[in-house]
PDB file of N, CA and C in Angstrom:
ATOM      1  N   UNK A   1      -4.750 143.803 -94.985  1.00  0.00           N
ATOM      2  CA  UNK A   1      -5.628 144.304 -96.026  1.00  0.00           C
ATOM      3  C   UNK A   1      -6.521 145.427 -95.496  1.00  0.00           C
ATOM      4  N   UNK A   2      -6.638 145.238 -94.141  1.00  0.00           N
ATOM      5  CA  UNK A   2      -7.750 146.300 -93.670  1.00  0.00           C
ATOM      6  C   UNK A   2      -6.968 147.451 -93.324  1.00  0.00           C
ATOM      7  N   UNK A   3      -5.829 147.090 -93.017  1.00  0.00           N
ATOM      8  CA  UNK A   3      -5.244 149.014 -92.741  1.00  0.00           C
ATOM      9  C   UNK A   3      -4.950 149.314 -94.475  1.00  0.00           C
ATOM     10  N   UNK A   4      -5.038 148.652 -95.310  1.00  0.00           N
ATOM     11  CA  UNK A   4      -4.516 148.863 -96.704  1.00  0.00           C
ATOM     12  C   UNK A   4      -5.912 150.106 -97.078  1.00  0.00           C
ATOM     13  N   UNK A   5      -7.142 149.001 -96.966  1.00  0.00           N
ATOM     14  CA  UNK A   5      -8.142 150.235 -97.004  1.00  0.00           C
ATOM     15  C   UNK A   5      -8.452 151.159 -96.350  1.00  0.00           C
ATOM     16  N   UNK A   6      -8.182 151.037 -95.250  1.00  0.00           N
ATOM     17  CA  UNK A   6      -8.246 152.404 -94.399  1.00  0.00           C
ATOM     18  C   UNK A   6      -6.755 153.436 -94.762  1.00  0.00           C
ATOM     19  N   UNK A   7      -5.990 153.272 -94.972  1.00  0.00           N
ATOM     20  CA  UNK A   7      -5.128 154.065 -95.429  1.00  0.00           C
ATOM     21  C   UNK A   7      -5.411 154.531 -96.987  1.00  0.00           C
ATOM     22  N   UNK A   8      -5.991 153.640 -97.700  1.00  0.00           N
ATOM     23  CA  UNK A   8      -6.563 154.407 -99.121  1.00  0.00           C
ATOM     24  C   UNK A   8      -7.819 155.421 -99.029  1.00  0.00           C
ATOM     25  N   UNK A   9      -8.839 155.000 -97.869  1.00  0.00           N
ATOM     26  CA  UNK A   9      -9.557 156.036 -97.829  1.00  0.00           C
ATOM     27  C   UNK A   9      -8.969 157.149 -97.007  1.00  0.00           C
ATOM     28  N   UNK A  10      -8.347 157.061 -96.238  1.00  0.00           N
ATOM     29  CA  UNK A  10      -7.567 158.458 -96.018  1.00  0.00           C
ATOM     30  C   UNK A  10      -6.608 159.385 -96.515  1.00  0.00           C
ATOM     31  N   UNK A  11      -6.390 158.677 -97.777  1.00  0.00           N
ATOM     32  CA  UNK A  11      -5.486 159.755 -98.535  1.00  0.00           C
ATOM     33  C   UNK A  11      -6.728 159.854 -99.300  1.00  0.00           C
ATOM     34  N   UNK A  12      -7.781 159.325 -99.928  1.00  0.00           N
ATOM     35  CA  UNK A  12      -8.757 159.841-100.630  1.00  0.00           C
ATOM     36  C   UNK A  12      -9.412 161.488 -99.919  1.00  0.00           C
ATOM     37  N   UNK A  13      -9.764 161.333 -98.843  1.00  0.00           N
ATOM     38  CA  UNK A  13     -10.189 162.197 -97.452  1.00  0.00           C
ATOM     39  C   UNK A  13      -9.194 163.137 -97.450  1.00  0.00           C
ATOM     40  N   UNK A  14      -7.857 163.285 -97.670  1.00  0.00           N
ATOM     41  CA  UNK A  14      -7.105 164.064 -97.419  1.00  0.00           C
ATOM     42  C   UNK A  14      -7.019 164.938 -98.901  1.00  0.00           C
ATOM     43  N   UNK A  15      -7.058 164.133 -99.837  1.00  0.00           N
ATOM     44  CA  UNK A  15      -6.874 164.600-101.479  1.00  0.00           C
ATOM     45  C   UNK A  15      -7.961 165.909-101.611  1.00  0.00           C
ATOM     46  N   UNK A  16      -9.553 165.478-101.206  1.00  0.00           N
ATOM     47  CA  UNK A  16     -10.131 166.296-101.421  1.00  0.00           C
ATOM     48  C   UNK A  16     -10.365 167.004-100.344  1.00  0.00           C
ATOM     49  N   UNK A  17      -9.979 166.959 -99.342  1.00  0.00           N
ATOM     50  CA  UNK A  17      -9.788 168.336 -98.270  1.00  0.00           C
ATOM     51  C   UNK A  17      -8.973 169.150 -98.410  1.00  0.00           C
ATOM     52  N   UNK A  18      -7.713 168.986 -99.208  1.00  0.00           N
ATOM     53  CA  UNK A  18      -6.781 169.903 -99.908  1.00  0.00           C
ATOM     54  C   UNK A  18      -7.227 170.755-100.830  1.00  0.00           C
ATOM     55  N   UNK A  19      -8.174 169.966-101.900  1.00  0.00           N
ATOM     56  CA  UNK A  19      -8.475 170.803-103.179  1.00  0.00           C
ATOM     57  C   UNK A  19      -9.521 171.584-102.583  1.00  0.00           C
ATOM     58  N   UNK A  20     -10.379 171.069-101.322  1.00  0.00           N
ATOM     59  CA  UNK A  20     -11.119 171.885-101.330  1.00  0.00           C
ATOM     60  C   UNK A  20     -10.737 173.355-100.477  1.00  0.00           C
ATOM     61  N   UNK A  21      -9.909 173.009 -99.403  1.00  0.00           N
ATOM     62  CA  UNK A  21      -8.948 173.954 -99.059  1.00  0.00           C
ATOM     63  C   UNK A  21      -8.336 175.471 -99.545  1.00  0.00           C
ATOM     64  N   UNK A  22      -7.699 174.602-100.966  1.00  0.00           N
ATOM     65  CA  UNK A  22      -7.105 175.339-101.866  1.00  0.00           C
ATOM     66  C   UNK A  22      -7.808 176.241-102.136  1.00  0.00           C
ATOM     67  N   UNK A  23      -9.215 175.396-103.079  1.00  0.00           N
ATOM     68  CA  UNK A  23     -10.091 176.449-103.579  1.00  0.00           C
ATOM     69  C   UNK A  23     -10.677 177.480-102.806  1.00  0.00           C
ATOM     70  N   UNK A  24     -10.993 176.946-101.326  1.00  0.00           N
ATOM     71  CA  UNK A  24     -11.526 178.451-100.581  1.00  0.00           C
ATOM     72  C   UNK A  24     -10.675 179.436-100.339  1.00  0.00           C
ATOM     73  N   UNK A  25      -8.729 178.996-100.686  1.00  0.00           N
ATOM     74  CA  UNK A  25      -8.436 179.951-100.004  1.00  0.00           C
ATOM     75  C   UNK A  25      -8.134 181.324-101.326  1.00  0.00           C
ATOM     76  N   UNK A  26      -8.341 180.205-102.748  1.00  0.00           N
ATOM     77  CA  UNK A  26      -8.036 181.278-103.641  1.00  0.00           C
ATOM     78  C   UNK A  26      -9.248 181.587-104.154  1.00  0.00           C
ATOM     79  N   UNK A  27     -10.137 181.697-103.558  1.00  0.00           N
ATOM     80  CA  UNK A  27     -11.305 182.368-103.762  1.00  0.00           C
ATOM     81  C   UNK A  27     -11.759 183.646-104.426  1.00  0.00           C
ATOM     82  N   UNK A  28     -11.075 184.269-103.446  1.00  0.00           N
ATOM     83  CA  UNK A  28     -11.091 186.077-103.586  1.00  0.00           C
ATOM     84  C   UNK A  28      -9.908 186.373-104.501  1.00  0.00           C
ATOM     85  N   UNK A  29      -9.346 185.307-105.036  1.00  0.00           N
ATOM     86  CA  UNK A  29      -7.879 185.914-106.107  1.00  0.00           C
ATOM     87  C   UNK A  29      -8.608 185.380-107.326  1.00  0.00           C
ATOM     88  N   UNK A  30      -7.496 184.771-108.004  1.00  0.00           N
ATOM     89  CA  UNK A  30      -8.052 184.196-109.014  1.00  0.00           C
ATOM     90  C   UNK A  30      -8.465 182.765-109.150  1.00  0.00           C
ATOM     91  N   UNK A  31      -9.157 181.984-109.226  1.00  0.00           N
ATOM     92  CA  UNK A  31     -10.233 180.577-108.632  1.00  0.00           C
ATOM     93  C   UNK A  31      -9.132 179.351-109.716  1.00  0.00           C
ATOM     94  N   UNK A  32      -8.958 178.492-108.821  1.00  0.00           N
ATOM     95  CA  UNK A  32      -8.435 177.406-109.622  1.00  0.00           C
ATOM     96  C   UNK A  32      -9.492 176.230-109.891  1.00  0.00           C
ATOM     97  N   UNK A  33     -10.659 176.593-109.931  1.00  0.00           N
ATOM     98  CA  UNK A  33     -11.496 175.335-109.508  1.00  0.00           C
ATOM     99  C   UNK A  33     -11.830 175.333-110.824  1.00  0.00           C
ATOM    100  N   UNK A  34     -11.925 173.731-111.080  1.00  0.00           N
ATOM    101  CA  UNK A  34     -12.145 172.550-111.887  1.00  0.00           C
ATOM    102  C   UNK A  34     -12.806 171.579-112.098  1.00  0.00           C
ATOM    103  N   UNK A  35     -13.949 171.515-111.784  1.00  0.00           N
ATOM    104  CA  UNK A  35     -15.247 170.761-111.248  1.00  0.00           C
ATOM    105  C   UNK A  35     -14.986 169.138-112.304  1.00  0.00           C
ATOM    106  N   UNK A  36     -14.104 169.237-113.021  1.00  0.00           N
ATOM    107  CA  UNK A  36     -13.691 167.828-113.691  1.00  0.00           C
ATOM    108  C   UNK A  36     -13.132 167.076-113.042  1.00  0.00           C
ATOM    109  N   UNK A  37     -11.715 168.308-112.312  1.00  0.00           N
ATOM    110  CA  UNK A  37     -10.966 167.576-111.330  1.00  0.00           C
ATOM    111  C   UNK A  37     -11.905 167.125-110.066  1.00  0.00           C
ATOM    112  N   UNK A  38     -12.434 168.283-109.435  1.00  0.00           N
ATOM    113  CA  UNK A  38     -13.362 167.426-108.044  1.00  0.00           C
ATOM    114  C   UNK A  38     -14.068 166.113-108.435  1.00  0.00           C
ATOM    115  N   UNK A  39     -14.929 166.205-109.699  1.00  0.00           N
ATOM    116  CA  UNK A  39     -15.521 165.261-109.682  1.00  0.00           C
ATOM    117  C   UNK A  39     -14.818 164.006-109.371  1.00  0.00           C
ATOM    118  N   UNK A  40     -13.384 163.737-110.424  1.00  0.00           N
ATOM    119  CA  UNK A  40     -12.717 162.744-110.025  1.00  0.00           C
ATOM    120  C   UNK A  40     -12.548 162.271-109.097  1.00  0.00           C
ATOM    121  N   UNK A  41     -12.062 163.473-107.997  1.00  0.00           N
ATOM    122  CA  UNK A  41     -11.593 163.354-106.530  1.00  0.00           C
ATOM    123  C   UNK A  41     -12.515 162.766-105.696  1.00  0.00           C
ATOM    124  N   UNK A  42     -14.274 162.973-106.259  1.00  0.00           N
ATOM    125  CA  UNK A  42     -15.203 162.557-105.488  1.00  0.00           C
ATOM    126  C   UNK A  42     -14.866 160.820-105.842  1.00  0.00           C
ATOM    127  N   UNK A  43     -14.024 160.507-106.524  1.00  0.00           N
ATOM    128  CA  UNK A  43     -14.283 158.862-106.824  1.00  0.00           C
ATOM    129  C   UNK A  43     -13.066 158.001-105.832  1.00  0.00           C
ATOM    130  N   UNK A  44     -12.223 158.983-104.854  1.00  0.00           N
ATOM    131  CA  UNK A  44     -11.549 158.544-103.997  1.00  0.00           C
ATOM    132  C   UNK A  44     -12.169 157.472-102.827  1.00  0.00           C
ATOM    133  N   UNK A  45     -13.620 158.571-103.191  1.00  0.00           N
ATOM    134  CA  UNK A  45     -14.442 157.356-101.528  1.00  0.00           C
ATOM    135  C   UNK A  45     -15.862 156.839-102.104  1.00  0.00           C
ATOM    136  N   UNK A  46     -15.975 157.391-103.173  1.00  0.00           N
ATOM    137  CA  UNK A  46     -17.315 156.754-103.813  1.00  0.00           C
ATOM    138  C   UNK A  46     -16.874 156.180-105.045  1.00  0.00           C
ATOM    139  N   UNK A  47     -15.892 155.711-104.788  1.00  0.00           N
ATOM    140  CA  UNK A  47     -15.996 154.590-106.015  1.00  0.00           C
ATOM    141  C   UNK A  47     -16.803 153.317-106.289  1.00  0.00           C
ATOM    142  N   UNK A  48     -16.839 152.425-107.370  1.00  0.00           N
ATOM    143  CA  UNK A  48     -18.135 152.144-107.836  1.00  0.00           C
ATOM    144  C   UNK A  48     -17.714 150.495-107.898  1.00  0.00           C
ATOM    145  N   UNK A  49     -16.551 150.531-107.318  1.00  0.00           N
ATOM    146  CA  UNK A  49     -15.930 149.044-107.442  1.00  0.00           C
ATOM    147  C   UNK A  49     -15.050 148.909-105.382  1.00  0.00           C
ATOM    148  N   UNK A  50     -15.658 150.149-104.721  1.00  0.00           N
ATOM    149  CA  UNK A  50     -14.979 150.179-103.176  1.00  0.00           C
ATOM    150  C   UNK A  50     -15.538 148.813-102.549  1.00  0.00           C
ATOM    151  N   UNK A  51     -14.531 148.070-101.865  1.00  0.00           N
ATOM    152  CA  UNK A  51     -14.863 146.630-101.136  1.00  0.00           C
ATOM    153  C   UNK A  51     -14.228 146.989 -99.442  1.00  0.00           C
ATOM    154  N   UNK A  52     -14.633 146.205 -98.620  1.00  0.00           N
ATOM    155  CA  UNK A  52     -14.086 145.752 -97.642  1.00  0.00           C
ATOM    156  C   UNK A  52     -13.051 144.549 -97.871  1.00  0.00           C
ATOM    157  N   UNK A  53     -12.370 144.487 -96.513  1.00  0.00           N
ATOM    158  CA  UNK A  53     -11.196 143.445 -96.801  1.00  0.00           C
ATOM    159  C   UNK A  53     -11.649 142.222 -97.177  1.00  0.00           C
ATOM    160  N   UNK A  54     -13.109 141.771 -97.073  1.00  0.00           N
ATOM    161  CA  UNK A  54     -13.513 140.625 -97.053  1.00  0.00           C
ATOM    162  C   UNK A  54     -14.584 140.398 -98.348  1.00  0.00           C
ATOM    163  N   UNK A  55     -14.750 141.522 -99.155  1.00  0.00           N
ATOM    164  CA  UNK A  55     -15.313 141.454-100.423  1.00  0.00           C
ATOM    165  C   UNK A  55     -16.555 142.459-100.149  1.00  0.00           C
ATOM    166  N   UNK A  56     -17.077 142.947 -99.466  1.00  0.00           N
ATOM    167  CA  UNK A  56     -18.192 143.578 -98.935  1.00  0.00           C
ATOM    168  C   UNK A  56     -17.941 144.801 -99.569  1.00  0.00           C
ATOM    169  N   UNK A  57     -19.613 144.909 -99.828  1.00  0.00           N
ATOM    170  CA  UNK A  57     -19.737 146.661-100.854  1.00  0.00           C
ATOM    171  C   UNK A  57     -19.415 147.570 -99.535  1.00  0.00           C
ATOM    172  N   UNK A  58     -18.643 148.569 -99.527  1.00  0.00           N
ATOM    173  CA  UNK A  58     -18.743 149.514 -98.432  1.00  0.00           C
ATOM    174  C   UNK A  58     -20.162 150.641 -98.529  1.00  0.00           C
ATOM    175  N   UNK A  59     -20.335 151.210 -97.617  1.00  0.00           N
ATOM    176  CA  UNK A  59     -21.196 151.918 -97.330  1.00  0.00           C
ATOM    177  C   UNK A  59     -21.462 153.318 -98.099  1.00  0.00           C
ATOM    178  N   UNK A  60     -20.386 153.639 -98.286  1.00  0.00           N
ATOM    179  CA  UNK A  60     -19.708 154.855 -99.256  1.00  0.00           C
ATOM    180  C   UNK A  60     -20.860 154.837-100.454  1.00  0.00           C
ATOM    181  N   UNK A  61     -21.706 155.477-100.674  1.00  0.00           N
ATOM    182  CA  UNK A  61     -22.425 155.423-102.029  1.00  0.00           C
ATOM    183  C   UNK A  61     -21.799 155.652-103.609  1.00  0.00           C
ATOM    184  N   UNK A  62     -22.081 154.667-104.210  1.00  0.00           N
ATOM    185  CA  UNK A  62     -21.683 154.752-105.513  1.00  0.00           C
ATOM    186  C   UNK A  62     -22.636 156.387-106.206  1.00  0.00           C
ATOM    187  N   UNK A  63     -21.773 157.283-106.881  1.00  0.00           N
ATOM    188  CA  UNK A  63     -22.359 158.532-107.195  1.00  0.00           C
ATOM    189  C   UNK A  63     -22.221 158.489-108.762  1.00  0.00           C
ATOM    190  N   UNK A  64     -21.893 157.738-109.280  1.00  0.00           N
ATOM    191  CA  UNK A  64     -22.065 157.431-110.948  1.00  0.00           C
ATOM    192  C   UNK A  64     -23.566 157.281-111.322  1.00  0.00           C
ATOM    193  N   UNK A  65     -23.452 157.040-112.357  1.00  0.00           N
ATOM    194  CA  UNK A  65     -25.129 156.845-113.135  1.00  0.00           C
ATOM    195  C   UNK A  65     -26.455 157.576-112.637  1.00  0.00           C
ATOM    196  N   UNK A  66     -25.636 158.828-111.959  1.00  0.00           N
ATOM    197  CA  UNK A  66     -27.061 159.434-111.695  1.00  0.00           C
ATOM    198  C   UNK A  66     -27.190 161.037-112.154  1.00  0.00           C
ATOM    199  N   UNK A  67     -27.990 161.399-112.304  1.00  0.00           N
ATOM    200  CA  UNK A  67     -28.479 162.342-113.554  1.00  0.00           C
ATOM    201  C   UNK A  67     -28.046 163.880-112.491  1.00  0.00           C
ATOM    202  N   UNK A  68     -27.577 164.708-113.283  1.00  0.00           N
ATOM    203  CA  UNK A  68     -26.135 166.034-112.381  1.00  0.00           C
ATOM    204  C   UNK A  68     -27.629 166.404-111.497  1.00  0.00           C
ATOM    205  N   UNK A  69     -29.002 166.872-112.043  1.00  0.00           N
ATOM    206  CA  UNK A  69     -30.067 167.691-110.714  1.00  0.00           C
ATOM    207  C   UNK A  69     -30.175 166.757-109.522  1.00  0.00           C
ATOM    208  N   UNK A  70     -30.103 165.370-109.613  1.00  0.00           N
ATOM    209  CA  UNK A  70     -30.466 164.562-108.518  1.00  0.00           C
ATOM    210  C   UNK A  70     -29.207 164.456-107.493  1.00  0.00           C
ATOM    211  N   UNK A  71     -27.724 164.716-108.314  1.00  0.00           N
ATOM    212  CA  UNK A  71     -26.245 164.847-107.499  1.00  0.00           C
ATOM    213  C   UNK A  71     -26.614 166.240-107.101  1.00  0.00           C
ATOM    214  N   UNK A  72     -26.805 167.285-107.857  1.00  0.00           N
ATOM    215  CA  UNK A  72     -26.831 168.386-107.476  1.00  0.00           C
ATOM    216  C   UNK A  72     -27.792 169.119-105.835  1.00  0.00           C
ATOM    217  N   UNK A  73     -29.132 168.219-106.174  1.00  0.00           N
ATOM    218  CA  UNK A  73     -29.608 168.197-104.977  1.00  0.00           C
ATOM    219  C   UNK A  73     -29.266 167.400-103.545  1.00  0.00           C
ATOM    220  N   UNK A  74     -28.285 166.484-103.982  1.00  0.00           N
ATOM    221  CA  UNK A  74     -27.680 166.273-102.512  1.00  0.00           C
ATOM    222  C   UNK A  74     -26.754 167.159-102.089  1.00  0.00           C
ATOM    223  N   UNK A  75     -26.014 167.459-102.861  1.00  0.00           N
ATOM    224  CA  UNK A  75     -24.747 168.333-102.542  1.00  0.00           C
ATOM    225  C   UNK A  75     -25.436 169.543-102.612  1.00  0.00           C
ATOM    226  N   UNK A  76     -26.386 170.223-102.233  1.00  0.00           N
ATOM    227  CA  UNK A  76     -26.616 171.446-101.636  1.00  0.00           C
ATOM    228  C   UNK A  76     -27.523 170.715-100.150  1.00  0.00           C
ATOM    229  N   UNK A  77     -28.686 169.875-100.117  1.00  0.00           N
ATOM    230  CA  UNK A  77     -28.721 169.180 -99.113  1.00  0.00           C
ATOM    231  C   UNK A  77     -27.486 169.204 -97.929  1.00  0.00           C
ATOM    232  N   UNK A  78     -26.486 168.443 -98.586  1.00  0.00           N
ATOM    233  CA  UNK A  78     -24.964 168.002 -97.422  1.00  0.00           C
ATOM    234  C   UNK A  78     -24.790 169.593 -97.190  1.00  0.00           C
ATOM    235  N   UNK A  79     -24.573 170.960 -97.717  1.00  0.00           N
ATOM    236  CA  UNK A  79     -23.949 172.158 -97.671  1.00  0.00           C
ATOM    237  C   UNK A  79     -24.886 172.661 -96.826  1.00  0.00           C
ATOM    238  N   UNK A  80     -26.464 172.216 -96.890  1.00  0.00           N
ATOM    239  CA  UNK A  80     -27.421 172.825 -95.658  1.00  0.00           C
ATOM    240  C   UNK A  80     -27.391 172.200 -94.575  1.00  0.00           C
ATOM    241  N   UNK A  81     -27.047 171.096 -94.459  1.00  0.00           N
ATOM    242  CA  UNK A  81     -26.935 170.195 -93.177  1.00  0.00           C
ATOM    243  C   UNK A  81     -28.484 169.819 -93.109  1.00  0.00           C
ATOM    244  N   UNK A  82     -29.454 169.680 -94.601  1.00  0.00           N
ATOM    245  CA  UNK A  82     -30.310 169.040 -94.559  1.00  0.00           C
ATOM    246  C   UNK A  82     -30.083 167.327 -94.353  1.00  0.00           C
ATOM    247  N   UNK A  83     -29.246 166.802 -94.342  1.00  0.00           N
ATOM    248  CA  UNK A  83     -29.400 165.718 -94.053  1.00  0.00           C
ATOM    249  C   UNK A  83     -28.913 165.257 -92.805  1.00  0.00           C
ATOM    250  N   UNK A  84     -28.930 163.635 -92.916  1.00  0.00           N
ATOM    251  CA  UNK A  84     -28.994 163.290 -90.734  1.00  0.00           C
ATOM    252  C   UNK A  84     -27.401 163.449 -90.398  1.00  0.00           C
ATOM    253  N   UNK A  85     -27.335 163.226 -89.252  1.00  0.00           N
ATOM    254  CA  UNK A  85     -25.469 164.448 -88.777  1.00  0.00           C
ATOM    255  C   UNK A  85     -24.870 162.750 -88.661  1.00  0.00           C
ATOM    256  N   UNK A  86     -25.242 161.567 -89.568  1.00  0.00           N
ATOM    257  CA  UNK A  86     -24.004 160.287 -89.802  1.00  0.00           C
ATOM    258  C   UNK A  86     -23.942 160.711 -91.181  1.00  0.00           C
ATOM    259  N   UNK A  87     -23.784 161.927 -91.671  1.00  0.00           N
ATOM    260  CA  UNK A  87     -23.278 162.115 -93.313  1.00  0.00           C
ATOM    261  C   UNK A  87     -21.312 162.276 -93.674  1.00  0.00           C
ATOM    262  N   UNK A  88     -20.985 162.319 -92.033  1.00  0.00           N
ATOM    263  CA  UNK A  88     -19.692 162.054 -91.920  1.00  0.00           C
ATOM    264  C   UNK A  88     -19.471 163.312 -92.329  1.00  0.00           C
ATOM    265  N   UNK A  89     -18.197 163.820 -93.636  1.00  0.00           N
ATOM    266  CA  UNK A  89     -17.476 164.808 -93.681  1.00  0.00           C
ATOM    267  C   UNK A  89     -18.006 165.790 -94.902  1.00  0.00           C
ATOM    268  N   UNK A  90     -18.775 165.264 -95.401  1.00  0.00           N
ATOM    269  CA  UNK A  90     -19.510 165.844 -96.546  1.00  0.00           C
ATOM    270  C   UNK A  90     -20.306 167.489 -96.881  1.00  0.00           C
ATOM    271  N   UNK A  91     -20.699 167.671 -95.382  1.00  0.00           N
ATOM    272  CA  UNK A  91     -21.354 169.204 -95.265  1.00  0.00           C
ATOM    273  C   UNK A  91     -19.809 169.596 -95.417  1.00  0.00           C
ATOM    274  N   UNK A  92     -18.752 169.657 -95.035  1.00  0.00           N
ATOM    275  CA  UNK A  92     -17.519 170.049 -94.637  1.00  0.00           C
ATOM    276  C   UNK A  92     -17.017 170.341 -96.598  1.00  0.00           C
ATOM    277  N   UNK A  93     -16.943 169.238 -97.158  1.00  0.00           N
ATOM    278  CA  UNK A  93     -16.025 169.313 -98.479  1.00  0.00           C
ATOM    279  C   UNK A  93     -17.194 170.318 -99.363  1.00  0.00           C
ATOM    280  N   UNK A  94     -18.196 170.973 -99.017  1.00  0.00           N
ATOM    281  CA  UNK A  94     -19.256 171.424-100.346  1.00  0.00           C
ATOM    282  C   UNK A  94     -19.423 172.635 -99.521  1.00  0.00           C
ATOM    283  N   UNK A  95     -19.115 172.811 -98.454  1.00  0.00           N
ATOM    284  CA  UNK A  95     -19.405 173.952 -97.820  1.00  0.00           C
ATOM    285  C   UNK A  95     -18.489 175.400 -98.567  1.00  0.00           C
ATOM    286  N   UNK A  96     -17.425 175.126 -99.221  1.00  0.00           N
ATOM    287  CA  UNK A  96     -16.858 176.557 -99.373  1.00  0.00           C
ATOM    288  C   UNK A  96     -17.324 177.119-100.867  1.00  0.00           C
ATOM    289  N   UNK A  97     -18.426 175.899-101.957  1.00  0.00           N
ATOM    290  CA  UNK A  97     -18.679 176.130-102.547  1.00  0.00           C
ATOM    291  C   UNK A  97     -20.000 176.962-103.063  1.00  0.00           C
ATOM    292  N   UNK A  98     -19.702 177.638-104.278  1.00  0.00           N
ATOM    293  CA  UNK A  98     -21.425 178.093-104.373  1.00  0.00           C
ATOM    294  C   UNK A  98     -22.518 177.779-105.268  1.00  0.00           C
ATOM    295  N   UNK A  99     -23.099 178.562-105.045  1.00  0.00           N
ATOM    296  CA  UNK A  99     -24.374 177.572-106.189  1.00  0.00           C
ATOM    297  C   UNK A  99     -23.860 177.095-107.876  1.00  0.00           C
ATOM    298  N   UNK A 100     -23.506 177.942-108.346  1.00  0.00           N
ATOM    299  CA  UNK A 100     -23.031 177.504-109.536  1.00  0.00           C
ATOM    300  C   UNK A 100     -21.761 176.329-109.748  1.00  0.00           C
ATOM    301  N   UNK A 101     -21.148 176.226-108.468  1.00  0.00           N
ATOM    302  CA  UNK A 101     -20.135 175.607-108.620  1.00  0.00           C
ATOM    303  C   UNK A 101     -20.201 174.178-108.528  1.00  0.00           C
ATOM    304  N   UNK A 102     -21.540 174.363-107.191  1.00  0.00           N
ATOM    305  CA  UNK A 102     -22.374 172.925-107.042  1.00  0.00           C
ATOM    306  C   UNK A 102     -22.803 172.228-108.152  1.00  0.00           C
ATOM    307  N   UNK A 103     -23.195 172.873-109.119  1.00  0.00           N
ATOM    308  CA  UNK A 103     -23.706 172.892-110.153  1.00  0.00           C
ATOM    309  C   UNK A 103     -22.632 172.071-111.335  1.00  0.00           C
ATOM    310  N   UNK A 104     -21.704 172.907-111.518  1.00  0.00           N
ATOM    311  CA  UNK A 104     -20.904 172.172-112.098  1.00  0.00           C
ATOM    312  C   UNK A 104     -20.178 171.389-112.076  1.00  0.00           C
ATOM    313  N   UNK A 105     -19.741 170.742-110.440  1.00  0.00           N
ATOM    314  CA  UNK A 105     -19.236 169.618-109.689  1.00  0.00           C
ATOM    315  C   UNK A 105     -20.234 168.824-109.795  1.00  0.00           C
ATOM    316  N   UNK A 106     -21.703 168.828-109.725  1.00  0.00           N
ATOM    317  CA  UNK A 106     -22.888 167.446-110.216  1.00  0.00           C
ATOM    318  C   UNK A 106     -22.687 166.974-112.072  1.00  0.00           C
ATOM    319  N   UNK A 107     -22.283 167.716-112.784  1.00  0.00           N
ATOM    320  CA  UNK A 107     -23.034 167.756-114.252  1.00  0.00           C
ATOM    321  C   UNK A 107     -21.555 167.065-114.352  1.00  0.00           C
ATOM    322  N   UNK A 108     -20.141 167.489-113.941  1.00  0.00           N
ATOM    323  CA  UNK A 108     -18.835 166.658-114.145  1.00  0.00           C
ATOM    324  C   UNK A 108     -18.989 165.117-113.491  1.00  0.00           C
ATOM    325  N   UNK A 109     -19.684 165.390-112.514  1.00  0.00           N
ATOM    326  CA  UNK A 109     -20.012 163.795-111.909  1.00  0.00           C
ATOM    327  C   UNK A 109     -20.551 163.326-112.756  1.00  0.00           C
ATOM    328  N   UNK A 110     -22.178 163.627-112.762  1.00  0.00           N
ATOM    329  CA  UNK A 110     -22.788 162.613-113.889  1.00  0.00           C
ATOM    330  C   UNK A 110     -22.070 162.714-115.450  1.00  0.00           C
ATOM    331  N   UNK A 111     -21.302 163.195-115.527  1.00  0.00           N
ATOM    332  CA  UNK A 111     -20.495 162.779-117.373  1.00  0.00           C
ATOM    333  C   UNK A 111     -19.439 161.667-116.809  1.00  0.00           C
ATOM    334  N   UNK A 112     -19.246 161.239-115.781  1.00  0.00           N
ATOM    335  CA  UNK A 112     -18.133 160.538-115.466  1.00  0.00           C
ATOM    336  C   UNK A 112     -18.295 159.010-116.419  1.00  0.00           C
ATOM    337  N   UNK A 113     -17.346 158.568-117.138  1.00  0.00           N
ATOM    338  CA  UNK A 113     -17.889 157.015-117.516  1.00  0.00           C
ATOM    339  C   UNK A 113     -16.377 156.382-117.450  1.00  0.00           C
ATOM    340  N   UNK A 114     -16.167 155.183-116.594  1.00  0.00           N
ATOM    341  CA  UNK A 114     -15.290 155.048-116.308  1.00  0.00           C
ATOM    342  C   UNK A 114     -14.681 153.737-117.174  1.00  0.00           C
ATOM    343  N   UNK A 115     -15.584 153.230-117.887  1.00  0.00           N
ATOM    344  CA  UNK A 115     -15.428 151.804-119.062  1.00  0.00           C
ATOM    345  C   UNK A 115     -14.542 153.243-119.854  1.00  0.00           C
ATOM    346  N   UNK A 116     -14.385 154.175-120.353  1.00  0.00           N
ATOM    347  CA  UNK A 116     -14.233 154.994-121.666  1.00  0.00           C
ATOM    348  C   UNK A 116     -12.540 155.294-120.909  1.00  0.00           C
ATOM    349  N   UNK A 117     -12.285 155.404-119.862  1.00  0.00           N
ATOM    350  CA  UNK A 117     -11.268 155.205-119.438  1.00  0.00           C
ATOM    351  C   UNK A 117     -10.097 154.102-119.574  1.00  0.00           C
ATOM    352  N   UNK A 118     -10.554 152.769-119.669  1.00  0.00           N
ATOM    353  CA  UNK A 118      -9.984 151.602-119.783  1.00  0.00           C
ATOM    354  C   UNK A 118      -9.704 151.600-121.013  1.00  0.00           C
TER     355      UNK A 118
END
């Protein structure tokens, strides 16, 4: 069960290092970015139901129910390396983005409702 989750968070980790990839490299062409899609992608490792093998909330912060300026101000935070250097990979995935984009990757987060899904 425990390599089960560690292998789900690494294709989560890999999913959005691609898109984010992608997007820096088509930057200067024409932009494929989708701040609906990232948001989703952000629910690879912050999901709101993530356990350990043994039932335990993981550490991973749940990023639902919170209002896009208060997401928005972390994710320029993580892009300044205002926060402490155990933020893991996070300065890394927000770094190729820019202000507006930050912007619209928080406001797709907070619309996320995942009961409206089911």
């Amino acid at each position: 069960m425990k390599n089960s989750i560690l292998k789900l968070i690494a294709f989560g980790l890999m999913s959005m290092v691609s898109i984010v990839q992608a997007h820096s490299e088509t930057k200067s062409d024409e932009s494929i970015f989708d701040a609906t899609a990232l948001a989703h992608a952000c629910l690879n490792c912050h999901s709101p139901t993530a356990t350990t093998h043994n039932g335990e909330r993981l550490t991973i912060p749940n990023i639902l129910n919170h209002d896009s300026e208060a997401t928005y101000q972390l994710l320029v935070a993580y892009q300044q390396d205002e926060l402490p250097p155990n933020t893991t990979i996070m300065n890394r995935l927000v770094a190729a983005f820019n202000d507006e984009e930050l912007k619209a990757i928080a406001e797709a987060v907070s619309t996320i409702d995942l009961e409206k899904k089911q």
